[in-house]
Protein backbone atom coordinates (compact mmCIF):
# COMPACT_ATOMS: atom_id res chain seq x y z
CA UNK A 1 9.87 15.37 -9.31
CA UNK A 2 11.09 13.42 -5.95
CA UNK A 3 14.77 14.85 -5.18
CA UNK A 4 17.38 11.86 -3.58
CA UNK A 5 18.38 14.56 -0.84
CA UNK A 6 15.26 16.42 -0.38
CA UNK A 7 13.79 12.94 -0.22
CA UNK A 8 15.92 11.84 2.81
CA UNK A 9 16.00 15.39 4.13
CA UNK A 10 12.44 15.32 4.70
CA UNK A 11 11.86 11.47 5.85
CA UNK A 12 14.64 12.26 8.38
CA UNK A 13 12.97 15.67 10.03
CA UNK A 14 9.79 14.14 9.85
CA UNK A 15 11.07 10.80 12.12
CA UNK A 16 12.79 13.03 14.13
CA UNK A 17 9.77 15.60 14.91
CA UNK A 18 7.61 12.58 14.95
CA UNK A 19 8.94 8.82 15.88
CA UNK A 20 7.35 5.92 14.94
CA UNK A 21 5.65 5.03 18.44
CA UNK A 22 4.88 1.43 19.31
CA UNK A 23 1.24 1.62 18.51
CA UNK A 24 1.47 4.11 15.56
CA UNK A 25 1.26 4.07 12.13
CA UNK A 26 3.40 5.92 9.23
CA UNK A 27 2.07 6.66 5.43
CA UNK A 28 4.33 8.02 3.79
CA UNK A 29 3.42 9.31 0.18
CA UNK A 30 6.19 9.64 -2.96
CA UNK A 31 6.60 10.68 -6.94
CA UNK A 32 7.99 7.92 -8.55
CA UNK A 33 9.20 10.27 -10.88
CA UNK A 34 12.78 11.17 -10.23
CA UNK A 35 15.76 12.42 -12.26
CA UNK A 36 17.95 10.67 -13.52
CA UNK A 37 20.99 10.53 -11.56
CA UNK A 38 18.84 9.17 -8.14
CA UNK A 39 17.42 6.41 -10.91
CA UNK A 40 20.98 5.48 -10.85
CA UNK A 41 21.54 5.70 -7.23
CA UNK A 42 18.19 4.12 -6.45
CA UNK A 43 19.22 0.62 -8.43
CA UNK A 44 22.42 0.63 -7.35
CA UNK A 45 21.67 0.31 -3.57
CA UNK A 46 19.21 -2.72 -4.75
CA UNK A 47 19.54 -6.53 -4.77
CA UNK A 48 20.67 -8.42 -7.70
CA UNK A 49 17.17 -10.20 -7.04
CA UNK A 50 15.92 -6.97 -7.06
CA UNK A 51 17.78 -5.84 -10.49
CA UNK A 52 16.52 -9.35 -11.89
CA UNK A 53 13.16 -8.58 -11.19
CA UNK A 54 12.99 -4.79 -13.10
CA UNK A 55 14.76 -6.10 -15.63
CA UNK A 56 12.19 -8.62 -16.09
CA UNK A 57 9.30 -5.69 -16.80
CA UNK A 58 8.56 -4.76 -20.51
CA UNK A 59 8.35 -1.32 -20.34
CA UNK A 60 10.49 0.90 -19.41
CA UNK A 61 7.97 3.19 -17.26
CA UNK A 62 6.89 0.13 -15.33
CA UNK A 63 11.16 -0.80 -15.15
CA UNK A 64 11.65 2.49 -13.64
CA UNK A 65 8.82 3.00 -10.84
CA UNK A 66 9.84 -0.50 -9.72
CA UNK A 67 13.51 0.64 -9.45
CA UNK A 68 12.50 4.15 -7.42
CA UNK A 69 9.78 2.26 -5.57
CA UNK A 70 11.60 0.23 -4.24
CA UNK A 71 14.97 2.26 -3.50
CA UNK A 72 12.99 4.51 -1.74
CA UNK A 73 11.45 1.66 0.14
CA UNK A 74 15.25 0.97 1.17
CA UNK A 75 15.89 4.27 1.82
CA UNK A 76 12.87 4.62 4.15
CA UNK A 77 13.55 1.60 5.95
CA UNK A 78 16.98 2.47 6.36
CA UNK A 79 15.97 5.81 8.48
CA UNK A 80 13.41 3.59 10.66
CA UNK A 81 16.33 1.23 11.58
CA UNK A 82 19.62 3.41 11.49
CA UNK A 83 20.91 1.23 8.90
CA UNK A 84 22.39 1.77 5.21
CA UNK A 85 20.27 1.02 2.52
CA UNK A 86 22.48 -2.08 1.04
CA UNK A 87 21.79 -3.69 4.56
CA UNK A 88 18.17 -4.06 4.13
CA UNK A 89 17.22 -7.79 3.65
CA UNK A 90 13.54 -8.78 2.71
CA UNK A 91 11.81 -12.14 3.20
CA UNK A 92 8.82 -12.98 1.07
CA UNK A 93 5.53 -14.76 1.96
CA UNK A 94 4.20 -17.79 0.80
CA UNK A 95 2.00 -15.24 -1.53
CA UNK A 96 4.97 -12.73 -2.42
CA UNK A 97 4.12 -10.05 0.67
CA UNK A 98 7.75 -8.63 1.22
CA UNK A 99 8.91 -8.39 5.13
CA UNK A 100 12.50 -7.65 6.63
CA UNK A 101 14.52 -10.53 7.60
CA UNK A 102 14.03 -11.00 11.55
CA UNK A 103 17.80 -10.50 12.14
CA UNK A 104 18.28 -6.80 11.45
CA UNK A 105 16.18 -5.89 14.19
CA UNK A 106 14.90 -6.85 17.73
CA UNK A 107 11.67 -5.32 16.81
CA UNK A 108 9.27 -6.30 14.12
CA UNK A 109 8.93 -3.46 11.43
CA UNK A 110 6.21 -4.45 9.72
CA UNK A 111 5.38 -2.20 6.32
CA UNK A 112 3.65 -2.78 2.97
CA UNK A 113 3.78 -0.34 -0.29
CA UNK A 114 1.66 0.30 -3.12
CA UNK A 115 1.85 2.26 -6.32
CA UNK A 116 -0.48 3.71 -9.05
CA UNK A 117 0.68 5.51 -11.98
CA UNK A 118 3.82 7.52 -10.32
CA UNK A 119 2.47 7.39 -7.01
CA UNK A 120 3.45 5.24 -4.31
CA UNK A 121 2.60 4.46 -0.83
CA UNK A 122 4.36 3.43 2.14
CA UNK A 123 2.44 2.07 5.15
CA UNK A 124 4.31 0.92 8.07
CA UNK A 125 4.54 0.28 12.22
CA UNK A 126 5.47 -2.22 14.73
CA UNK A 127 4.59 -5.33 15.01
CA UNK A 128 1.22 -5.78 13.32
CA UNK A 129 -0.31 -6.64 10.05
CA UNK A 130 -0.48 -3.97 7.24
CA UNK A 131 -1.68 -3.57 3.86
CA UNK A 132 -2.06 -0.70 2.25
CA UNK A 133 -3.68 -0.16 -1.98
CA UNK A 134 -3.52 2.87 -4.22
CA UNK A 135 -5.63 3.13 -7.21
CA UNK A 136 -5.83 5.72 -9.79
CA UNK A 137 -9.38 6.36 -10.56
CA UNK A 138 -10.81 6.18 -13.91
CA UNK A 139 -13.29 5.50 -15.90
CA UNK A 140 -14.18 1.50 -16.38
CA UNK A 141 -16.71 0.89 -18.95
CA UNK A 142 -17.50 -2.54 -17.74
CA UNK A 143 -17.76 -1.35 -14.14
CA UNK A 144 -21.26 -3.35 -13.78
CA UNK A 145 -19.95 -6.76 -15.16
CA UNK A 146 -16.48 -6.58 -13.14
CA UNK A 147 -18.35 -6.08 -9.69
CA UNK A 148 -21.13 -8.91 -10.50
CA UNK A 149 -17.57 -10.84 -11.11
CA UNK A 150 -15.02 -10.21 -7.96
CA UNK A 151 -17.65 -7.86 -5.68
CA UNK A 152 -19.82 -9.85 -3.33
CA UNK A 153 -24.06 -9.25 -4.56
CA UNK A 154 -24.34 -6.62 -1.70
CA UNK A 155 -21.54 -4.66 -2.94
CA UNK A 156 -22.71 -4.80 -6.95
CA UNK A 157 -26.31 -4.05 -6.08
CA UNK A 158 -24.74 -0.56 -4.34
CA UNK A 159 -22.19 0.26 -7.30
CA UNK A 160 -25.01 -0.89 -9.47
CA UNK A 161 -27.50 2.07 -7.84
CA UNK A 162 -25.12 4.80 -8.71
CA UNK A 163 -23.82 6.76 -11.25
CA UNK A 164 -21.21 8.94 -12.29
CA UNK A 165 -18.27 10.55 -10.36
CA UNK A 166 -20.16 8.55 -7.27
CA UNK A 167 -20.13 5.56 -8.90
CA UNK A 168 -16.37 5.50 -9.66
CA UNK A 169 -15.41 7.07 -6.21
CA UNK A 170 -17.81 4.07 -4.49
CA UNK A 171 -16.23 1.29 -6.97
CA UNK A 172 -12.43 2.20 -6.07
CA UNK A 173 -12.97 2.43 -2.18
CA UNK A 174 -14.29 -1.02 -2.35
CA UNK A 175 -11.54 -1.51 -4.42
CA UNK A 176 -8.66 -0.29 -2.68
CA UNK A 177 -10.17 -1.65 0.86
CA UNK A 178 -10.00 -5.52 -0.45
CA UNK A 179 -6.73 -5.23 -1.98
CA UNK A 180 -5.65 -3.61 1.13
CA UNK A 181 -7.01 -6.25 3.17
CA UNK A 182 -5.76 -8.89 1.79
CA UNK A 183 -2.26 -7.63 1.74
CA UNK A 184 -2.51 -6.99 4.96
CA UNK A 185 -3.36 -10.88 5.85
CA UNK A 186 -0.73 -12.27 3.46
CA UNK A 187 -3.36 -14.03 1.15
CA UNK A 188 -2.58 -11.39 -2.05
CA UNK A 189 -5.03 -12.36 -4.52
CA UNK A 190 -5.25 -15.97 -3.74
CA UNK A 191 -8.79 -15.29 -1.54
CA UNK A 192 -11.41 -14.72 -3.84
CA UNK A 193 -12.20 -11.26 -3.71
CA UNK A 194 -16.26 -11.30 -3.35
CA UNK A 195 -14.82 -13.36 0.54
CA UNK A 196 -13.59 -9.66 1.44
CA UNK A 197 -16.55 -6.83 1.78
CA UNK A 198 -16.17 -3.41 2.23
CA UNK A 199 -19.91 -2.37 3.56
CA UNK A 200 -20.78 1.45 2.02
CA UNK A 201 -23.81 2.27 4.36
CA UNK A 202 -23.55 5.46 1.94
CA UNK A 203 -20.28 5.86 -0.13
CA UNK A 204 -19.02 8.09 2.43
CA UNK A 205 -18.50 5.47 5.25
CA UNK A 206 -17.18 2.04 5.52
CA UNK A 207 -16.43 -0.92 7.52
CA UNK A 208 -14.84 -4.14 6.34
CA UNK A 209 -16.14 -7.47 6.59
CA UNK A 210 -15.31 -11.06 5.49
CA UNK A 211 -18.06 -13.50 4.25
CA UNK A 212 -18.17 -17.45 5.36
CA UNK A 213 -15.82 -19.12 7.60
CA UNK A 214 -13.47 -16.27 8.48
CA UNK A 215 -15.91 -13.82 9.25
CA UNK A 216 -15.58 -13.05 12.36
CA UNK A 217 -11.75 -12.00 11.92
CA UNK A 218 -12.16 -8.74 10.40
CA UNK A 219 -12.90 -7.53 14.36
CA UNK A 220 -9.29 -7.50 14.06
CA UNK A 221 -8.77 -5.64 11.43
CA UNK A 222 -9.15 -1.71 11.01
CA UNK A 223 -9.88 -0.26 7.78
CA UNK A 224 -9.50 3.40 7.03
CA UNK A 225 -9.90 5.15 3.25
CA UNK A 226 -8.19 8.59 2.53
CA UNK A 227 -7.26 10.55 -0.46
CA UNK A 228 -3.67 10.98 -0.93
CA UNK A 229 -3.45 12.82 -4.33
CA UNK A 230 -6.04 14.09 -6.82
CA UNK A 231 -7.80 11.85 -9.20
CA UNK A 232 -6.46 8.67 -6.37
CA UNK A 233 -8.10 6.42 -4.03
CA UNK A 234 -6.16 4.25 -1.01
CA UNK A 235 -7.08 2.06 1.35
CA UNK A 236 -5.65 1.46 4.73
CA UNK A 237 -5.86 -1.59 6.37
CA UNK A 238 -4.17 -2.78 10.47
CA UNK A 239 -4.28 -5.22 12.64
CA UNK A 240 -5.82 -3.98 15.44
CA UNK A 241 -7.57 -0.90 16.23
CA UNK A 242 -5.33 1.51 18.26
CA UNK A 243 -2.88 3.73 16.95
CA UNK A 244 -2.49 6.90 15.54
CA UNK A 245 -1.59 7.33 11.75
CA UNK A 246 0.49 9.91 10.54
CA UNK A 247 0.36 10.82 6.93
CA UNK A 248 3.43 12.34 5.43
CA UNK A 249 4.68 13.28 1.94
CA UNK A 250 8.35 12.67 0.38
């Protein structure tokens, strides 16, 4: 369970030991499950918007990892920009991506979050595209029919030649790494998702592509895939290829 003061505690030695340098990148990884007292604190340093918008979910689980998500999205931010959490103010994309307003700082802190069950990620640097996707990995039944759907024919005939614990890991980096991408580009969902590829030479390694027009973009665009709990898959994806990326816990 994700402590309020070990939570701060620990983003706060890890920025000092390690800042955020211009051409670096921060993932941060957090429980969503918290007590109840820093549930209270958490929506209380949010938005009414913000309020509106848990208030708006059905279930309580999915009320309650919005409300920690994004407090500790405030929180974080906060730390990056010596600010208090209240001050944070977000701008959305014409697609919903969340950025800070450009008048809180003279630099461009540019971040993007994702959550799966009660795990959430926090991707951020300066200055350059992110996106970042977290998926818990399952079993999907209709695995085949769902990639002939949203995965380009290249991708479904390799999910379609494995099986098993291969087969899921292979179908959730693909996954993750188009969800990630098009975060990252502020199109959400609105691309079709068979225009983004994720090439598995072998489902060990990766590269990112785009089919038709915008093809050549995704030279761009770096994609990386990691691991950051058991039983989850995330995808990375920057603009740009520099950078080093520091993965930290909360």
């Amino acid at each position: 369970m994700t402590n309020l003061f070990g939570s701060r505690s620990r983003i706060q030695d890890a920025l000092l030991a390690q800042p955020l340098a211009d051409s670096d990148i921060h993932v941060w990884c957090a429980s969503l499950d918290v007590s109840s007292q820093d549930l209270l604190y958490y929506r209380s340093i949010l938005s009414e918007d913000e309020v509106g918008r848990a208030m708006r979910f059905v279930f309580e689980k999915d009320r309650i990892h919005f409300i920690v998500g994004r407090g500790l999205l405030r929180t974080m931010l906060s730390m990056y920009l010596h600010l208090e959490p209240v001050q944070i103010e977000f701008v959305y994309g014409p697609y919903g991506k969340p950025g800070l307003k450009p008048e809180l700082t003279d630099k461009c802190l540019e971040f993007n979050l994702s959550h799966s069950k009660d795990l959430a990620l926090y991707a951020l640097n300066w200055n350059r595209k992110i996106g970042v996707d977290v998926e818990y990995i399952q079993p999907m039944p209709n695995m085949n029919s769902f990639a002939e759907l949203y995965f380009s024919p290249r991708e479904t005939a390799f999910i379609n030649a494995l099986s098993g614990e291969e087969k899921e890991q292979a179908f959730f980096k693909i996954w993750t790494g188009k969800e990630a991408f098009l975060k990252a580009n502020g199109s959400g969902l609105t691309e079709p998702l068979n225009e983004v590829e994720i090439s598995l030479e072998t489902w060990k390694t990766f590269a990112l592509n785009t089919r038709g027009k915008d093809k050549p973009q995704t030279k761009r665009w770096r994609l990386e895939m990691f691991d950051p709990a058991p039983g989850h898959q995330a995808a990375l994806v920057v603009e740009g290829d520099s950078g080093q990326i520091t993965f930290m816990d909360i």
